[in-house]
Protein backbone atom coordinates (compact mmCIF):
# COMPACT_ATOMS: atom_id res chain seq x y z
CA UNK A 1 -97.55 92.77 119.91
CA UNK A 2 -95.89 93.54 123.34
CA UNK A 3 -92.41 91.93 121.71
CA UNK A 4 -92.83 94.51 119.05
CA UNK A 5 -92.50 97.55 120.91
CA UNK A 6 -90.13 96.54 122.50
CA UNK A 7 -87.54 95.60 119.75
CA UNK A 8 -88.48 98.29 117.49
CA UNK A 9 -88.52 96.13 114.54
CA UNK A 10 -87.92 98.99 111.80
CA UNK A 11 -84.55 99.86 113.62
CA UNK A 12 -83.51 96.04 112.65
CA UNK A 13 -84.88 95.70 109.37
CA UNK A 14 -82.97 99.32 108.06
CA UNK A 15 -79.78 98.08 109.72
CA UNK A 16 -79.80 94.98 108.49
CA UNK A 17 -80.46 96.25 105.06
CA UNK A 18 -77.66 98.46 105.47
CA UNK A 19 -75.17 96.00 106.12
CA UNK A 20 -76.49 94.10 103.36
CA UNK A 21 -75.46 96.86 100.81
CA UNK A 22 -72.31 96.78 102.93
CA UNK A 23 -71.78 93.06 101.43
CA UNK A 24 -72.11 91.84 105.84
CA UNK A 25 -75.26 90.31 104.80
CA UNK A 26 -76.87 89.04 102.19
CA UNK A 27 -79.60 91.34 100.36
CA UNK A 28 -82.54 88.09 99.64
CA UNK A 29 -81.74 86.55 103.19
CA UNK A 30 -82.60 90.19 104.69
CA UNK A 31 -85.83 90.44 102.20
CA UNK A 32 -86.45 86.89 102.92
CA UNK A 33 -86.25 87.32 106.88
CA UNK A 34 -87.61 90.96 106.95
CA UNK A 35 -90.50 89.78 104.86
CA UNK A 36 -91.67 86.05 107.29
CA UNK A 37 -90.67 87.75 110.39
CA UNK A 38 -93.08 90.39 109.72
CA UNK A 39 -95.70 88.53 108.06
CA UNK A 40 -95.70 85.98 110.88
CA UNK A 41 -96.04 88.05 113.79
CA UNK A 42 -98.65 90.00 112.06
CA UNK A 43 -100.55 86.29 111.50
CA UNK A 44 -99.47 85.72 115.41
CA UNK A 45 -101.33 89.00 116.05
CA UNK A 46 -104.28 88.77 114.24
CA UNK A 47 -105.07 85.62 116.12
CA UNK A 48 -104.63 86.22 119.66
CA UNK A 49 -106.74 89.66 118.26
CA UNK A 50 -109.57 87.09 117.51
CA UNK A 51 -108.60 84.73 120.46
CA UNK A 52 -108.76 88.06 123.76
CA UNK A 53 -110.31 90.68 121.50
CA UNK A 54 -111.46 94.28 122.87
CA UNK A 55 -112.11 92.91 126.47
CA UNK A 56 -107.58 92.27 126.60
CA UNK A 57 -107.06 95.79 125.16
CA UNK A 58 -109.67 97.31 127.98
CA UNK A 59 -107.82 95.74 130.49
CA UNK A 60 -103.84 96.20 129.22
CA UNK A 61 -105.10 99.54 128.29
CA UNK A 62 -105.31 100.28 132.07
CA UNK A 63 -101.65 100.31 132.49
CA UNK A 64 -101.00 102.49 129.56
CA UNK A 65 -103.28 104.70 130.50
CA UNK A 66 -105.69 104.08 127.22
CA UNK A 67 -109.33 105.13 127.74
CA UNK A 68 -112.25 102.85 126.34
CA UNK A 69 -113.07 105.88 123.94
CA UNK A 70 -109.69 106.08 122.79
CA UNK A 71 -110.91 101.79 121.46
CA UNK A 72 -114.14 102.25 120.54
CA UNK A 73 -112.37 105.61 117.94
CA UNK A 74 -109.93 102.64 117.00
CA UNK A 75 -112.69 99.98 116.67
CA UNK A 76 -114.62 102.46 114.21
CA UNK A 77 -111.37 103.44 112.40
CA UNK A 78 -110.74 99.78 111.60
CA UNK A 79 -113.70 98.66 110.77
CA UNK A 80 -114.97 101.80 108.27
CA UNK A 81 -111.41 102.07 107.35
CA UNK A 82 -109.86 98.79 106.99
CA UNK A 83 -107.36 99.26 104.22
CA UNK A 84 -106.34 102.58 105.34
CA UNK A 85 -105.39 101.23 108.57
CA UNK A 86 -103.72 98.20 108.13
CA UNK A 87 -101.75 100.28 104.98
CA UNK A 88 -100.45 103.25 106.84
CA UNK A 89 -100.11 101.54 110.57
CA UNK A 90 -97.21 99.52 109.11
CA UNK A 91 -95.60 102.54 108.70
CA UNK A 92 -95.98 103.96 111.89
CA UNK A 93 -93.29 102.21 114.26
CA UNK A 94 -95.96 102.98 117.25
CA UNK A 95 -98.72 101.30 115.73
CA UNK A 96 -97.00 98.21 113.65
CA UNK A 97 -97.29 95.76 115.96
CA UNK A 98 -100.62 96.71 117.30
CA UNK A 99 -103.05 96.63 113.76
CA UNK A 100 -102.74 93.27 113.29
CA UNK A 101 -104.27 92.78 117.00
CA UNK A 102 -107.03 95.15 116.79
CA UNK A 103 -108.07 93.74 113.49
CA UNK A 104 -108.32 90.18 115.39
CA UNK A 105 -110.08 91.77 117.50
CA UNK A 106 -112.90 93.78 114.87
CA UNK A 107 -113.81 90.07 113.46
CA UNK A 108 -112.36 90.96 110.24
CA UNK A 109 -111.68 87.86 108.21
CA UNK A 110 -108.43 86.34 108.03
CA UNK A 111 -108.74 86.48 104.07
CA UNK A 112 -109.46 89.95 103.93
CA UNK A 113 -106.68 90.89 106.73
CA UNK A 114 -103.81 88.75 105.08
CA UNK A 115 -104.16 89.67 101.48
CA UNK A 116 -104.03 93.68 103.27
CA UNK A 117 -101.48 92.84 105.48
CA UNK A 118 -98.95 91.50 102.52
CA UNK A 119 -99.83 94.14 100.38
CA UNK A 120 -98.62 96.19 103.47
CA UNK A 121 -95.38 94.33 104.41
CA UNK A 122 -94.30 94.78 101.04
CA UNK A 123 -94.65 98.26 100.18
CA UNK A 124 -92.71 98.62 103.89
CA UNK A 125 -89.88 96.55 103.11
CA UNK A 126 -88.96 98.36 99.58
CA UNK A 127 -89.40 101.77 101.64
CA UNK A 128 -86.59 99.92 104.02
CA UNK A 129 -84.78 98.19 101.48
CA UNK A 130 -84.42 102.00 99.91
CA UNK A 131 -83.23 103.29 102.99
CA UNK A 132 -80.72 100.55 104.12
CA UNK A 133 -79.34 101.03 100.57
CA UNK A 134 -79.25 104.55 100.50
CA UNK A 135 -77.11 104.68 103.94
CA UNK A 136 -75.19 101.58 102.90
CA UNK A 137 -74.17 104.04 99.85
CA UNK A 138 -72.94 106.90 102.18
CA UNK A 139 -70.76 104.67 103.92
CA UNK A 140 -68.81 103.57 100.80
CA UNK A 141 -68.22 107.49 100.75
CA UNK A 142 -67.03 107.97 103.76
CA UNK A 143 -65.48 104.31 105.11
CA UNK A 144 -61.93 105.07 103.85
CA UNK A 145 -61.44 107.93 105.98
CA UNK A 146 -62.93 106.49 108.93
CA UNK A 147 -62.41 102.53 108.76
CA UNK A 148 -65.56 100.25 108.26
CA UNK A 149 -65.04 98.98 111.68
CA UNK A 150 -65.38 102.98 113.04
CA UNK A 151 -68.37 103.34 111.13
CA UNK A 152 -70.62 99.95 111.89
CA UNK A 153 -69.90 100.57 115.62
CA UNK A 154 -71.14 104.28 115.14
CA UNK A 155 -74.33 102.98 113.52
CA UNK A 156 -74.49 100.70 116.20
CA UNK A 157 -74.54 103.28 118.74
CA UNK A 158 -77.02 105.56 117.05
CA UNK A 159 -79.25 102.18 116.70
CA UNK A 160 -79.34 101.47 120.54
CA UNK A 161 -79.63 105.30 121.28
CA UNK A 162 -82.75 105.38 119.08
CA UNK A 163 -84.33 101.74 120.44
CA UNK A 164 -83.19 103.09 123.84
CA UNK A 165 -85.23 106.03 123.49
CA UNK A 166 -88.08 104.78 121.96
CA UNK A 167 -88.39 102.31 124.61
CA UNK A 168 -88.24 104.68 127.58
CA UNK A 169 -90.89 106.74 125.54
CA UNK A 170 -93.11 103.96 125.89
């Protein structure tokens, strides 16, 4: 979870499916990757959830400044709201790398959690897959004026300027 926020993995997966449409990459390699990479840490997660449980969040949540009621609300959420949850917190870059652990940490079953949780990483990586496309198609547009070069170092930029500042927000 901690590796998570701090390599922001939605920045990587729409850039990479970006310079798939771009013909850099190849578009079943990214799906592929994007796919295990997610579906693994969120098995890695779920376990060390089940392995620390509540007890690691009360005391990590010290440094973040996370109250035990702010837990127990999450606890509840999961628990009365399982699908929900694991569903929509794969689509919110703050909380993708933390469901997974909390669920470990409810005693949910690894059955229940995984077929969820795949359900989850797919519906994500179309939404990606759309989006990588959909700026891979602008640059086509716009690449002979500026040089493909010009333009993958721009969307470099903007990537690091948006990791940078989600990190420092954290």
């Amino acid at each position: 979870p901690p590796i998570g926020l701090l390599a922001p993995s939605h920045t990587i997966v729409f850039f990479a499916f970006f310079l798939a449409k771009i013909g850099a990459l190849r578009f079943d390699i990214v799906i592929i990757s994007a796919l295990g990479g997610m579906i693994l840490g969120d098995i890695a997660g779920y376990f060390l959830g089940k392995k620390y449980g509540y007890a690691f969040l009360l005391r990590l949540g010290k440094f973040f400044s996370i109250k035990e009621e702010s837990l127990e609300k999450v606890k509840n959420l999961v628990s009365e709201h399982l699908n929900k949850a694991v569903f929509i917190g794969k689509f919110n870059p703050l909380t993708r790398s933390l469901v997974p652990f909390t669920v470990g940490s409810s005693k949910v079953s690894f059955g229940r959690f995984i077929s969820i949780d795949i359900l989850a990483n797919v519906s994500w990586t179309a939404f990606a897959f759309v989006v990588g496309y959909v700026f891979g198609a602008s640059y086509t547009v716009i690449a002979p004026y500026f040089g493909r070069v010009v333009i993958i170092a721009l969307v470099i930029a903007v990537l690091i300027a948006v990791a940078y500042r989600f990190v420092s927000k954290q």
